[in-house]
Protein backbone atom coordinates (compact mmCIF):
# COMPACT_ATOMS: atom_id res chain seq x y z
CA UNK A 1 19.79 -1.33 -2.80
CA UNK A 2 23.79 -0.95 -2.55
CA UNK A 3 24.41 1.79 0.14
CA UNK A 4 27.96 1.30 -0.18
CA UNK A 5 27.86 3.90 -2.81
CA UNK A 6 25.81 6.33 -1.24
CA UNK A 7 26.06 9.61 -0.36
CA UNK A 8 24.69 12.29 1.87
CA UNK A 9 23.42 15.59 1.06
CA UNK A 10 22.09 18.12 3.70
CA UNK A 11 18.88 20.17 3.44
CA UNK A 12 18.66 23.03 5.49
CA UNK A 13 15.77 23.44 7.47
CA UNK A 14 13.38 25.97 9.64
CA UNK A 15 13.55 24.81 12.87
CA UNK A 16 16.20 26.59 14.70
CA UNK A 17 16.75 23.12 16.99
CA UNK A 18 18.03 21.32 13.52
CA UNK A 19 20.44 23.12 11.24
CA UNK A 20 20.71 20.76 8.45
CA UNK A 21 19.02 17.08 7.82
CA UNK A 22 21.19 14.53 6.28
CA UNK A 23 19.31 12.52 4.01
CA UNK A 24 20.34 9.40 1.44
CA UNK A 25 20.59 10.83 -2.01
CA UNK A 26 19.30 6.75 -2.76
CA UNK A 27 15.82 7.72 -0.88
CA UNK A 28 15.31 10.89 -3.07
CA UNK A 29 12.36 9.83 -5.16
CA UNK A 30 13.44 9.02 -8.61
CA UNK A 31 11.83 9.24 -11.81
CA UNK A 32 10.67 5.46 -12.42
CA UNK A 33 10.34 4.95 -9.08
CA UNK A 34 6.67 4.64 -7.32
CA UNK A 35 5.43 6.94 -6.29
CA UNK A 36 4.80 7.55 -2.08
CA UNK A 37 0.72 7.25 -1.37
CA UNK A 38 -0.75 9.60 0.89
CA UNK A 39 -3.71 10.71 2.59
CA UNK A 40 -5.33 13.71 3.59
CA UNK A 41 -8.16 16.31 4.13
CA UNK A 42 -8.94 18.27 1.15
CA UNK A 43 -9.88 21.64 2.43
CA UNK A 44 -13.38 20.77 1.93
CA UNK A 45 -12.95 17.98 4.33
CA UNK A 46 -13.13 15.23 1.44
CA UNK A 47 -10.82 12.09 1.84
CA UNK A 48 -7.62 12.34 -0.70
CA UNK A 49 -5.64 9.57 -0.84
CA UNK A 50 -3.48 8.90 -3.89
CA UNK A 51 -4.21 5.22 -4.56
CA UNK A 52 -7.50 5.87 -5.15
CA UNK A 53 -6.36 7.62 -7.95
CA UNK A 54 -4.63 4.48 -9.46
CA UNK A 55 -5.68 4.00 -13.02
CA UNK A 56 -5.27 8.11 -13.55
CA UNK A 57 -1.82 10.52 -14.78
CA UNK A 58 -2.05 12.46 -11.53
CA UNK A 59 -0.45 15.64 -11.16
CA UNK A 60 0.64 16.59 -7.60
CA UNK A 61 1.45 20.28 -7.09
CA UNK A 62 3.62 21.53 -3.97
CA UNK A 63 2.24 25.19 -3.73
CA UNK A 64 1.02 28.67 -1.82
CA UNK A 65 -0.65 31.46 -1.25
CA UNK A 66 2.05 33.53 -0.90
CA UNK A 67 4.15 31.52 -4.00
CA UNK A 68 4.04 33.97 -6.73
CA UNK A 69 5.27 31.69 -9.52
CA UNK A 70 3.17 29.18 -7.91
CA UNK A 71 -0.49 31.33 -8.56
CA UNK A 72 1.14 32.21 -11.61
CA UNK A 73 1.19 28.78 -13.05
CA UNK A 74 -2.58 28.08 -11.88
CA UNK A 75 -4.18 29.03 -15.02
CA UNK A 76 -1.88 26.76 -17.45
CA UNK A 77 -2.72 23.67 -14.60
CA UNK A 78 -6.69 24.85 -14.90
CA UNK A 79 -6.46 24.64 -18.81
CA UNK A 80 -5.02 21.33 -18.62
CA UNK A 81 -7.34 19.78 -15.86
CA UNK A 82 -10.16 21.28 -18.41
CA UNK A 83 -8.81 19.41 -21.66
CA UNK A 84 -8.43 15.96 -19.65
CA UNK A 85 -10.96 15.76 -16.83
CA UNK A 86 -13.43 15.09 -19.38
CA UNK A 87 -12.37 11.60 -20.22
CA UNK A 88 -11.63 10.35 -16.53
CA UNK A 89 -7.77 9.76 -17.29
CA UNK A 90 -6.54 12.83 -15.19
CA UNK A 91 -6.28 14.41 -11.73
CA UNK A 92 -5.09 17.19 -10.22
CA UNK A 93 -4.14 17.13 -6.26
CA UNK A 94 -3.23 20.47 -4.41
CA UNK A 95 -0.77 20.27 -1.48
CA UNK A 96 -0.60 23.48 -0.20
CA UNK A 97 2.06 25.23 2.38
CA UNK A 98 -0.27 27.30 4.18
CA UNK A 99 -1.66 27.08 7.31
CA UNK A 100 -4.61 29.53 6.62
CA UNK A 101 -7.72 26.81 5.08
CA UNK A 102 -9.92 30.07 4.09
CA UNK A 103 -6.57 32.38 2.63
CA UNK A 104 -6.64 28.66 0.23
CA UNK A 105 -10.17 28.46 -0.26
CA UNK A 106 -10.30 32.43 -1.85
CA UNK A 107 -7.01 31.78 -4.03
CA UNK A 108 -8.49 28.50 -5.37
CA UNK A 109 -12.20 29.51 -5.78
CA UNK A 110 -12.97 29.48 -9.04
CA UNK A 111 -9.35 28.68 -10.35
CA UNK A 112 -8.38 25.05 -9.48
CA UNK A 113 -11.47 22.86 -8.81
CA UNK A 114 -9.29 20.03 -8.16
CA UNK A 115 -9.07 18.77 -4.22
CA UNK A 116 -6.76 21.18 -2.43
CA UNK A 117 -5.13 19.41 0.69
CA UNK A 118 -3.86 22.33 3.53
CA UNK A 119 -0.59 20.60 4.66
CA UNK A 120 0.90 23.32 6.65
CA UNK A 121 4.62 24.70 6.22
CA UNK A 122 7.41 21.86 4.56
CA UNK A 123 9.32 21.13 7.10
CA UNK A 124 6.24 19.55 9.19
CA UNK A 125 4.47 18.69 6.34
CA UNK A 126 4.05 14.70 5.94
CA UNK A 127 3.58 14.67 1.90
CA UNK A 128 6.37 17.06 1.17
CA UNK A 129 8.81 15.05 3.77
CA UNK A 130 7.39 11.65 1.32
CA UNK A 131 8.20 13.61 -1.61
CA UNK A 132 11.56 15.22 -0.47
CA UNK A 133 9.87 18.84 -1.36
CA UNK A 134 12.85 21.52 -0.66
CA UNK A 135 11.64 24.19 -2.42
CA UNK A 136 8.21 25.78 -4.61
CA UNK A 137 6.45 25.51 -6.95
CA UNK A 138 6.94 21.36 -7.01
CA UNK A 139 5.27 18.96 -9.22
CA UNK A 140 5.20 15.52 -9.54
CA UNK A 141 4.12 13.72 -12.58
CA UNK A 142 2.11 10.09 -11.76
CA UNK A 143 1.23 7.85 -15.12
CA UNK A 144 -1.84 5.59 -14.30
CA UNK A 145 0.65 2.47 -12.70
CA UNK A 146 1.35 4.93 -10.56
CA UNK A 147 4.95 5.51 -11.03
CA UNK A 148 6.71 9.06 -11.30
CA UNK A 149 7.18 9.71 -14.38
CA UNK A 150 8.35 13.48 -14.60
CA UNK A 151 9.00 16.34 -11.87
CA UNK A 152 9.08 20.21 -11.49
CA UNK A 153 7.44 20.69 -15.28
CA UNK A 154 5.67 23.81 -16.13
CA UNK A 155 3.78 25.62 -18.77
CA UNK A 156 4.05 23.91 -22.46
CA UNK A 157 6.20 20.82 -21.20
CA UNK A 158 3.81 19.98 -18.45
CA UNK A 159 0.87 20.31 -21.05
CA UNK A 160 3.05 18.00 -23.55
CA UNK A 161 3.92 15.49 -21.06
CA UNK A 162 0.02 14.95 -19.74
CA UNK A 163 -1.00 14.60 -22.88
CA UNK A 164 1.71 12.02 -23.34
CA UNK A 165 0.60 10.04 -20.27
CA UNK A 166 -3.30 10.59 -20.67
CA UNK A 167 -2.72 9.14 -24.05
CA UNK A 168 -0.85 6.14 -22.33
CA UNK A 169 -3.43 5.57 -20.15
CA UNK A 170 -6.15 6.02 -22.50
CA UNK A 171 -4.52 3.09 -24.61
CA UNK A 172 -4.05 0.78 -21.77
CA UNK A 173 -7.34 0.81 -21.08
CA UNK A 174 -6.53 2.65 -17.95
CA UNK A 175 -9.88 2.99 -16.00
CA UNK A 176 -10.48 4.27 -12.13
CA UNK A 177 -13.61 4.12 -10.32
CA UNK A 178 -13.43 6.97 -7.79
CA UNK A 179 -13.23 10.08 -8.07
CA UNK A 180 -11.96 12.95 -6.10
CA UNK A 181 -13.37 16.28 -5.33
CA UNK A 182 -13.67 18.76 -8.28
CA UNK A 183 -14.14 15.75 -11.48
C-alpha cells in the first residue's frame, strides 16, 4: 500500500479525554477487501466467530435497542434470514450497542433468531473499531470467500443483493460445516 497518497479524516468520539481520532482513509474497509474476523459471545453465551462462517453470504448488522430505524429494519432482515437459512448458504450475525444482555434478549425474542453478540457502546466496542462503525444502523455484506461485498443496504436492495450472493455461493458449490446459533 502507497501511503504517500493518503489522507486523514477525523471521527469524533465519546470519550471526553479524546476529541477526535485520526484514522487512514486507506484502513477504512473497502468493498473487495476481506473482511476483519471476529469473535464473540452471542448473548446466549454461544461462540461467534466469523470464519466459521466461511463458505456462507453473511450479513453483519451494527444495531440497538434504542436505534429506531435499526428495530425498524428487523422484520425485512427476519424475512430474508427465512428465505435463505433453509439451504445453509446464509447467516445473519447481530452486533449490538447495548450494554443491557436482557433489554437485547426481549427486542430479539421472537424477531431475529440469528446469534446476537452484546458488544457494548462503539467507541469501546472491538468489532465496530474492526469495521470502522461511526454511525447506525450498519451492515456489512460478506459473499462466501469472505470478502465485503456491499455495505449499509436496506430493505429491497439488501434482499436483491443476498439473493445475488446466495446464488453465487450456491453455484460455487459453497458449503460450511458449522453452524451458528439460530440455523
Amino acid at each position: 500500500m502507497d501511503l504517500r497518497f493518503s489522507r486523514k479524516i477525523q471521527i469524533p468520539v465519546r470519550d471526553p479525554k479524546v476529541a477526535m481520532i485520526n484514522i487512514d482513509k486507506f484502513l477504512l474497509i473497502k468493498i473487495g477487501d476481506q473482511a476483519p474476523d471476529f469473535s464473540a459471545k452471542s448473548v446466549e453465551g454461544d461462540d461467534v466467530r466469523l470464519e466459521d462462517l466461511r463458505g456462507k453470504v453473511v450479513l453483519v448488522d451494527f444495531w440497538a435497542t434504542w436505534c429506531a430505524p435499526c428495530i425498524a429494519e428487523m422484520p425485512n432482515i427476519e424475512r430474508i434470514y427465512d428465505e435463505h437459512r433453509k439451504n445453509g448458504n446464509f447467516e445473519v450475525v447481530g452486533v449490538s450497542f447495548d450494554t443491557d444482555k436482557r433489554q437485547v434478549k426481549r427486542i430479539v425474542k421472537g424477531k431475529a433468531p440469528w446469534p446476537q453478540i452484546l458488544a457494548g457502546p462503539a467507541e469501546n466496542n472491538p468489532i465496530a473499531m474492526k469495521y470502522f462503525v461511526a454511525g447506525i444502523p450498519a451492515t456489512f455484506l460478506i459473499d462466501y470467500e469472505g470478502k465485503l461485498v456491499a455495505k449499509d443496504l436496506r430493505g429491497a436492495a439488501l434482499r436483491r443483493e443476498v439473493r445475488r450472493q446466495v446464488k453465487r455461493a450456491r453455484a460455487a458449490g459453497s458449503k460450511v460445516k458449522t453452524s451458528l446459533g439460530g440455523s
